[in-house]
C-alpha atoms as a PDB file:
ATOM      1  CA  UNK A   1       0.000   0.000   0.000  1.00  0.00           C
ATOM      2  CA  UNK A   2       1.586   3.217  -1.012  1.00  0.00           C
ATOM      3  CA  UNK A   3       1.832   6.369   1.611  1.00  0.00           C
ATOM      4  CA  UNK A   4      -0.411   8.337  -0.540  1.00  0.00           C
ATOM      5  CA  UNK A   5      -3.179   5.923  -0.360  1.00  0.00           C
ATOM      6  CA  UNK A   6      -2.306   5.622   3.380  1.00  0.00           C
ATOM      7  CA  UNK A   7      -2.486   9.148   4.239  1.00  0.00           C
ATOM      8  CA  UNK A   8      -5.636   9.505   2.077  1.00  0.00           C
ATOM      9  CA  UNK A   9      -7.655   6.672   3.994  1.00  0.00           C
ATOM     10  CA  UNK A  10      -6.313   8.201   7.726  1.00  0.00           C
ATOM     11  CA  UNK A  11      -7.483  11.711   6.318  1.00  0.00           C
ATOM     12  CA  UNK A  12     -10.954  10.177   5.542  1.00  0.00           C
ATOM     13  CA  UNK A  13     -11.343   7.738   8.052  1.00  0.00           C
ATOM     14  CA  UNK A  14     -14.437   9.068   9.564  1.00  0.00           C
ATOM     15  CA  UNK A  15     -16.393   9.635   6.437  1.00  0.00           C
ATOM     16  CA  UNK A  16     -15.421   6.205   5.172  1.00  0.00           C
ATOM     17  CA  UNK A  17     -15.802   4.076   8.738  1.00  0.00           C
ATOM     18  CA  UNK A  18     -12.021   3.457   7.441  1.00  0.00           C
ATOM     19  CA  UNK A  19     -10.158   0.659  10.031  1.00  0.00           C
ATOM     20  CA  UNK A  20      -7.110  -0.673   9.271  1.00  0.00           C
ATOM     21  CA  UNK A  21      -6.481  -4.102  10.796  1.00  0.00           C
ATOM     22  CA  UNK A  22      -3.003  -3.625  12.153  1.00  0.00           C
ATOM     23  CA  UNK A  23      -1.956  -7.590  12.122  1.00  0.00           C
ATOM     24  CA  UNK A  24      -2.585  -7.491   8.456  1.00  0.00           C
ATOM     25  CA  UNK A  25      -1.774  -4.031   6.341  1.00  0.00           C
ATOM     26  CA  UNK A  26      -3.718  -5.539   3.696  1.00  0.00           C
ATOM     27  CA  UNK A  27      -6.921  -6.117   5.344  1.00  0.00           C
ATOM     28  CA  UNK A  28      -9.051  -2.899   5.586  1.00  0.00           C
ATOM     29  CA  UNK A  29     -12.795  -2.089   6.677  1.00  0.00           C
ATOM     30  CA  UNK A  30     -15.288   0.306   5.129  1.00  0.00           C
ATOM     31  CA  UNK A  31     -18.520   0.479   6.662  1.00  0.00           C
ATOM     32  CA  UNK A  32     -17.270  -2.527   7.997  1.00  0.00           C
ATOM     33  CA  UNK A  33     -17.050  -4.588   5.069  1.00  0.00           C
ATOM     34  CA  UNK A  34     -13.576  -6.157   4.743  1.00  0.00           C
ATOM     35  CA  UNK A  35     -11.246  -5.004   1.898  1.00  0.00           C
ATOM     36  CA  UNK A  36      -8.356  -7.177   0.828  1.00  0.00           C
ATOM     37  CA  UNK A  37      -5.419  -5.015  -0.931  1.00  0.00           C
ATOM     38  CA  UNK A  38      -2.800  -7.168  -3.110  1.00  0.00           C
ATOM     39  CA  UNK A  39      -0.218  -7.042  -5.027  1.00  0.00           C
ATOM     40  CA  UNK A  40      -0.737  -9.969  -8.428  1.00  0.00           C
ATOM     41  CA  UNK A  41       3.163 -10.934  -8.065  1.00  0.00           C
ATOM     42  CA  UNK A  42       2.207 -13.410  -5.378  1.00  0.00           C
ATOM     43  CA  UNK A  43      -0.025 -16.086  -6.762  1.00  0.00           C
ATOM     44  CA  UNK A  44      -0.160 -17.541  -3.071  1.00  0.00           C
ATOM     45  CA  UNK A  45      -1.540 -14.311  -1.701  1.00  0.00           C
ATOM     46  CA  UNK A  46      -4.421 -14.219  -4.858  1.00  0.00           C
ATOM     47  CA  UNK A  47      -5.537 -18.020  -4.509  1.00  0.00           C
ATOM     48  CA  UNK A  48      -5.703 -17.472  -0.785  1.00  0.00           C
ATOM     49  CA  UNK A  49      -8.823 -15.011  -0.870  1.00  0.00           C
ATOM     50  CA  UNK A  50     -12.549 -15.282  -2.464  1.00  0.00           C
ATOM     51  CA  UNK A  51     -14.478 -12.077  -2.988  1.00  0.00           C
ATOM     52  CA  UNK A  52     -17.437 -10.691  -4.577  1.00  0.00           C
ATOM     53  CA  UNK A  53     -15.564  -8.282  -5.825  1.00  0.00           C
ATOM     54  CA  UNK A  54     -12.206  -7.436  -7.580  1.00  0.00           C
ATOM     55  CA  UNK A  55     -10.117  -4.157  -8.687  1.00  0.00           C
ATOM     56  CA  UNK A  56      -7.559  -4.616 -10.781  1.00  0.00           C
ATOM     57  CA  UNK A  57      -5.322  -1.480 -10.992  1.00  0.00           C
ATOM     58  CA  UNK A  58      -2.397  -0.828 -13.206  1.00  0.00           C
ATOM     59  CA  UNK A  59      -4.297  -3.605 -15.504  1.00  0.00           C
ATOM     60  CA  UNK A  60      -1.499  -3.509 -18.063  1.00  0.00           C
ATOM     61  CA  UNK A  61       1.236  -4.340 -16.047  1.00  0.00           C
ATOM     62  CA  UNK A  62       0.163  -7.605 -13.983  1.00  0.00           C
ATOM     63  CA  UNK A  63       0.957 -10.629 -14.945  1.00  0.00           C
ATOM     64  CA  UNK A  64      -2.122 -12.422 -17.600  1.00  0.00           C
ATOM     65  CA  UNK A  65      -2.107 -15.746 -15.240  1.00  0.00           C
ATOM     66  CA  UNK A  66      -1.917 -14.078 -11.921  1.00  0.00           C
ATOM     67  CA  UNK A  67      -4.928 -12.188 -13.554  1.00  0.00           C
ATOM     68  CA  UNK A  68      -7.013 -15.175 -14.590  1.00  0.00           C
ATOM     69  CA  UNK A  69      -6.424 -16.241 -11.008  1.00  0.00           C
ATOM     70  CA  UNK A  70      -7.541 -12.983  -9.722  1.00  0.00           C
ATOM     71  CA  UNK A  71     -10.920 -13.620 -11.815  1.00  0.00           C
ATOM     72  CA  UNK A  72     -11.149 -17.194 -10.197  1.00  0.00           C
ATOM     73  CA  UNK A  73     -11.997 -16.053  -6.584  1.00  0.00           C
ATOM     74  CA  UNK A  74     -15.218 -14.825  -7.836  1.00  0.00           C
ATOM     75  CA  UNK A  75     -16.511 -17.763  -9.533  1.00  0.00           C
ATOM     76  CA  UNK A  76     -18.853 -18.919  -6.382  1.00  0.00           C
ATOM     77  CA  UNK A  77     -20.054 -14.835  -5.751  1.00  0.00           C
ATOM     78  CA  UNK A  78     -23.413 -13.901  -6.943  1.00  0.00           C
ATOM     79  CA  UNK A  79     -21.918 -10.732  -7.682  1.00  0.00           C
ATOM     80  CA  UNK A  80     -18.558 -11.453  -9.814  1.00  0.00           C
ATOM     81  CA  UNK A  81     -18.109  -7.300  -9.704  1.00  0.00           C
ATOM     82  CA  UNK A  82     -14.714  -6.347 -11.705  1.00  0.00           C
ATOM     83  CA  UNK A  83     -13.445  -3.101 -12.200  1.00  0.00           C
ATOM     84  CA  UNK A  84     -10.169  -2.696 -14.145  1.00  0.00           C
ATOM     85  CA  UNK A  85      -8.077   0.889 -14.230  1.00  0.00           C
ATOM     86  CA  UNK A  86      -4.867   1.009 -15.843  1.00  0.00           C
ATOM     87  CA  UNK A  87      -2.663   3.790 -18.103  1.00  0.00           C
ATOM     88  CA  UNK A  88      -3.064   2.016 -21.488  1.00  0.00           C
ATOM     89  CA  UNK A  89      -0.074   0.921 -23.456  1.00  0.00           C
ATOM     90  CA  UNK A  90      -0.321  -0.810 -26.265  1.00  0.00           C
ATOM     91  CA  UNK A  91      -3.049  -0.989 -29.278  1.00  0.00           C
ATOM     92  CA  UNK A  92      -5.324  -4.385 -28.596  1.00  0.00           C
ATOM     93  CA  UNK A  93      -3.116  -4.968 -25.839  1.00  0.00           C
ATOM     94  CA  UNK A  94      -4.309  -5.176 -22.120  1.00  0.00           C
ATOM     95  CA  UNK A  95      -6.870  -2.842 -20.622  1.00  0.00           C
ATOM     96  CA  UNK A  96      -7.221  -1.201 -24.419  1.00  0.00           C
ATOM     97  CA  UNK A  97      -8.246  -4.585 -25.962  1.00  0.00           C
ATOM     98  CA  UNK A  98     -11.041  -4.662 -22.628  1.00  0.00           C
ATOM     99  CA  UNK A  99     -12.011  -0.732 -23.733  1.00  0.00           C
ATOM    100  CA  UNK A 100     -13.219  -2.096 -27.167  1.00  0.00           C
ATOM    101  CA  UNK A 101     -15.645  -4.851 -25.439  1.00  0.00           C
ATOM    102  CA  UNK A 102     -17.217  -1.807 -23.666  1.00  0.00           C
ATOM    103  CA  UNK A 103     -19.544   0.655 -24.465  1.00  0.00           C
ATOM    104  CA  UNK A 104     -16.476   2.762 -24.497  1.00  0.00           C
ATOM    105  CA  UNK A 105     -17.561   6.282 -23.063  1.00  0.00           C
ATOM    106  CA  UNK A 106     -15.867   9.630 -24.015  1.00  0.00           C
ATOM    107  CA  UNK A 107     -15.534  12.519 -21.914  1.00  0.00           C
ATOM    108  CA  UNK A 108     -17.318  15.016 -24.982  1.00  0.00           C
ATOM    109  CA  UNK A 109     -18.180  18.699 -25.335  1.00  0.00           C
ATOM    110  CA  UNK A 110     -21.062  20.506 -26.940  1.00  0.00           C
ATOM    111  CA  UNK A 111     -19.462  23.929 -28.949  1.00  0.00           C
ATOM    112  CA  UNK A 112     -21.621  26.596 -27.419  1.00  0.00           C
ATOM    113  CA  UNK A 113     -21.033  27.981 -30.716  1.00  0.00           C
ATOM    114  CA  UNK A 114     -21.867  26.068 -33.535  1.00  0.00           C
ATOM    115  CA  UNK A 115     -23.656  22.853 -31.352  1.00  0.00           C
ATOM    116  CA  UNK A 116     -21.012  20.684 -32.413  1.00  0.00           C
ATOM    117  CA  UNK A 117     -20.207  17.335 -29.781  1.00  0.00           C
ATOM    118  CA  UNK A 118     -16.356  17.199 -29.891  1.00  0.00           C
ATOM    119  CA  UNK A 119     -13.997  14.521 -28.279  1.00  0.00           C
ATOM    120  CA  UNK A 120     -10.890  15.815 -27.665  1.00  0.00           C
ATOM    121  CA  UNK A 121      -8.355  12.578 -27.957  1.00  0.00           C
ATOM    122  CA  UNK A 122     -10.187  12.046 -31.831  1.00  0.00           C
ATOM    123  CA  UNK A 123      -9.097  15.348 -33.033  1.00  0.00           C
ATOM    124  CA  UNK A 124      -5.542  15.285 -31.487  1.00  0.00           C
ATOM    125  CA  UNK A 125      -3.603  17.639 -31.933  1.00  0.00           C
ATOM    126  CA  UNK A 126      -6.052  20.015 -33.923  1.00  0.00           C
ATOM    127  CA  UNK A 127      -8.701  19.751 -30.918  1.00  0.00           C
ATOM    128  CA  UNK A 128      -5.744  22.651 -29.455  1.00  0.00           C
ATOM    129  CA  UNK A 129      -5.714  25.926 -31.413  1.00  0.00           C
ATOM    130  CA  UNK A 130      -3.438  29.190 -30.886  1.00  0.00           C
ATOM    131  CA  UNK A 131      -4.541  32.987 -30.378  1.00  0.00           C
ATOM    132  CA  UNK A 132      -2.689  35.766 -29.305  1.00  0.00           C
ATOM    133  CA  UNK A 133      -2.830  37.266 -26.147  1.00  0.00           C
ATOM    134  CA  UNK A 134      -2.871  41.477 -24.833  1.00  0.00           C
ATOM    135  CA  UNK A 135       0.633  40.821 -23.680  1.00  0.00           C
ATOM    136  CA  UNK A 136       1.973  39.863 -27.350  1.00  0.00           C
ATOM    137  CA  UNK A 137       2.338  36.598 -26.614  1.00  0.00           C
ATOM    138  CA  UNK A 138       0.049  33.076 -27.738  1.00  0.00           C
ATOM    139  CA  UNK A 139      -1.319  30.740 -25.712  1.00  0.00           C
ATOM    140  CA  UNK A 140      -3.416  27.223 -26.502  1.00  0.00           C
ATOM    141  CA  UNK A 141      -7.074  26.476 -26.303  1.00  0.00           C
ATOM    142  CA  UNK A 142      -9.291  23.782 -26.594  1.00  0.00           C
ATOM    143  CA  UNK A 143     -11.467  24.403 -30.127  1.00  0.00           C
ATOM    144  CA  UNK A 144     -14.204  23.172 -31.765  1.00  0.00           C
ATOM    145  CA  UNK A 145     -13.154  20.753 -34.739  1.00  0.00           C
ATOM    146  CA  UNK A 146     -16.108  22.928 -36.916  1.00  0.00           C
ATOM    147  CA  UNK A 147     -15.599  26.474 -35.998  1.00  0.00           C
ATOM    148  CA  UNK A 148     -12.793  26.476 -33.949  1.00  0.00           C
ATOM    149  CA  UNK A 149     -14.610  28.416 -30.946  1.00  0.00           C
ATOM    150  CA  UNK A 150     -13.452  27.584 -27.499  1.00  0.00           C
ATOM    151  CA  UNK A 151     -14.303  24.833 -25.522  1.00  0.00           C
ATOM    152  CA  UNK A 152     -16.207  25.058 -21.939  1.00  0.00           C
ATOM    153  CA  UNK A 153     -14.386  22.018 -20.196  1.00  0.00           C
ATOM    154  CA  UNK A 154     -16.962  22.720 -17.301  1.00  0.00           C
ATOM    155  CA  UNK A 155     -19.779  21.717 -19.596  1.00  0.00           C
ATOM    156  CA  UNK A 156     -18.533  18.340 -20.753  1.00  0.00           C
ATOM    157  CA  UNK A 157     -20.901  14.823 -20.498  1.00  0.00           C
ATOM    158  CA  UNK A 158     -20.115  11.117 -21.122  1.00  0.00           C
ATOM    159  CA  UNK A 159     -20.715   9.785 -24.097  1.00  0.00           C
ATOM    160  CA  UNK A 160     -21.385   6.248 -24.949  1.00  0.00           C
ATOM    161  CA  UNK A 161     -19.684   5.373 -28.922  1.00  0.00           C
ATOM    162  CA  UNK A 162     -20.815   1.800 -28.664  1.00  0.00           C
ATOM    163  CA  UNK A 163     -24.213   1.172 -27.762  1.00  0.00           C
ATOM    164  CA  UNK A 164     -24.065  -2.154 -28.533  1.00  0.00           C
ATOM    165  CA  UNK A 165     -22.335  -3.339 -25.655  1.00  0.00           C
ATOM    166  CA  UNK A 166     -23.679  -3.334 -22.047  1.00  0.00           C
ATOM    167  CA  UNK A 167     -20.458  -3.617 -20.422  1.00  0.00           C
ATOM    168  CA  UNK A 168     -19.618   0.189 -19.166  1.00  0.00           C
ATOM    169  CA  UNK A 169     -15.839   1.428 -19.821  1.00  0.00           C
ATOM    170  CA  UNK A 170     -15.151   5.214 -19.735  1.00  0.00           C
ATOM    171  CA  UNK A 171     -11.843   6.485 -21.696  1.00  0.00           C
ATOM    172  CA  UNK A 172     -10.624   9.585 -19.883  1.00  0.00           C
ATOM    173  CA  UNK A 173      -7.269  12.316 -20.665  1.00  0.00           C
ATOM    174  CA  UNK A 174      -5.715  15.334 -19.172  1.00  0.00           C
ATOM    175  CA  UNK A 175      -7.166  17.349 -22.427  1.00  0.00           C
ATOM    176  CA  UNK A 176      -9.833  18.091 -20.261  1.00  0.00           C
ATOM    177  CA  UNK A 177      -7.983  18.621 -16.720  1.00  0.00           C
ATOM    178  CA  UNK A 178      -8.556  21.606 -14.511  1.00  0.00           C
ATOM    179  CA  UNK A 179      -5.064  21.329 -13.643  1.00  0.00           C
ATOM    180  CA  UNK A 180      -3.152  21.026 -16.579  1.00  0.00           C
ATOM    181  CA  UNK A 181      -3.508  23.635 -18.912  1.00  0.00           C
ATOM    182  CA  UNK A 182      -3.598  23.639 -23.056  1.00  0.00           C
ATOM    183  CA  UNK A 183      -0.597  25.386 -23.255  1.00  0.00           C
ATOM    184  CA  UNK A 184       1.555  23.283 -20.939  1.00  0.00           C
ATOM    185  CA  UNK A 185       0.087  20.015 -23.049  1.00  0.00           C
ATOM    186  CA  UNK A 186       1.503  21.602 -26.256  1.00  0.00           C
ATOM    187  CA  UNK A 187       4.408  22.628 -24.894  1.00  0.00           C
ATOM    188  CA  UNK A 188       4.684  19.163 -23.615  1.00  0.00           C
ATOM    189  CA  UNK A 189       4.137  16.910 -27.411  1.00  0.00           C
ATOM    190  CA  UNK A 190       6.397  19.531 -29.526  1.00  0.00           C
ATOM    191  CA  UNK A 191       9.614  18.808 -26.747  1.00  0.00           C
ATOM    192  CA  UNK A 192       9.041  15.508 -25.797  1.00  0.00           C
ATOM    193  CA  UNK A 193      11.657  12.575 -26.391  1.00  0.00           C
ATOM    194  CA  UNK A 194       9.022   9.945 -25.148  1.00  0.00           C
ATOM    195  CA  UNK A 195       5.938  10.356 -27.428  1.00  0.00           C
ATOM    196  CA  UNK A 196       4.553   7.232 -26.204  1.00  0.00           C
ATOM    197  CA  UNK A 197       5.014   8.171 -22.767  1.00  0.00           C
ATOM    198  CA  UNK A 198       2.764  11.662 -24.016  1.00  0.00           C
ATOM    199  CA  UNK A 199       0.124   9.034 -25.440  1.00  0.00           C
ATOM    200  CA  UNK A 200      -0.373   6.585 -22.536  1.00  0.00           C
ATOM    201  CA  UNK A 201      -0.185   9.057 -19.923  1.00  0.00           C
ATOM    202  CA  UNK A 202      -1.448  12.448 -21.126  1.00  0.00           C
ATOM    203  CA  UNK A 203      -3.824  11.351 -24.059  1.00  0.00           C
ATOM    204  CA  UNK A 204      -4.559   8.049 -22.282  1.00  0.00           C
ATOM    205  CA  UNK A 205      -4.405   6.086 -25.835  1.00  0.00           C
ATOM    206  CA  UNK A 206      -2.468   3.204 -26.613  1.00  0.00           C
ATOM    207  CA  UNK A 207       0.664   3.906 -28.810  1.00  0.00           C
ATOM    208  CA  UNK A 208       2.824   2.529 -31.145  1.00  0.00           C
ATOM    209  CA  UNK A 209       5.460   4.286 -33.199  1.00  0.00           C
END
């Protein structure tokens, strides 16, 4: 368990009826349901716990069979909830090849000027457009792919692109982030060394060069 997660839990505990069990650091209580947190290198410490439920994080990085094992501790649940989150990597690789069995929701924004929906990741890199500012200087904003009028981030909805599917997965980016600006993000893909790096992690789409 990392010292983020840690600090976040003690910070909370009242609001989440957080206990930590302190002869396990794994085992933790919300509401007083138990919580099991594990690492997938130890295939002892997956086979030794059943569940009704199972989050796999950094998806794209465990191991396939400690995964399948993972899955195996809910086969006697009437509930079998998953819920996989990982930084994608590779195209039709890992928690991108899941993404296309989903509905696969996009964070998408109406143009309050032209009524245009826009996804930002589809149009990358034109979905960022420069202007001049009343210093002399430019800076980046988020445009409309039609008419090229800014973007209200604030104003954004999901939006399901495969209706077919009734299996929920939501693609999301730091296009859209309060806290990282347009201008920092360009700055960011014209210097870069690591553009897949820029893909996985800012875009949050699989790359290969």
């Amino acid at each position: 368990m990392s010292q983020k997660i840690d600090d976040f839990l003690d910070e909370n505990a009242a609001a989440l009826s957080y206990e930590s069990e302190k002869y396990n650091v794994g085992l933790k209580y919300f509401w007083g349901v138990p919580t099991f947190w594990r690492g997938l290198e130890s295939k002892s410490g997956v086979k030794s716990i059943s569940a009704d439920a199972a989050i796999y994080d950094e998806f794209d990085e465990a191991d396939p069979a400690q995964l399948q094992q993972a899955r195996q501790r809910l086969a006697f649940s009437e509930i079998k909830l998953s819920r996989e989150l990982s930084v994608p990597t590779l195209p039709d690789f890992g928690i991108n090849r899941r993404f296309q069995l989903t509905d696969q929701c996009h964070f998408a924004f109406k143009c309050p000027h032209c009524s245009l929906w826009n996804i930002l990741e589809e149009n990358w890199p034109h979905a960022f457009r420069q202007r001049s500012t009343s210093s002399g200087g430019s800076e980046w904003y988020r445009a409309c792919k039609k008419c090229h009028g800014e973007l209200d981030v604030s104003e954004g909805q999901w939006v399901p692109k495969n209706l077919g599917s009734k299996i929920r997965g939501y693609q999301i980016s730091q296009l859209y982030s309060p806290f990282a600006s347009p201008t920092d993000i360009m700055n960011d893909f014209q210097t870069t060394e690591f553009m897949g790096h820029f893909y996985n992690h800012v875009l949050g789409l699989p790359y290969l060069a």
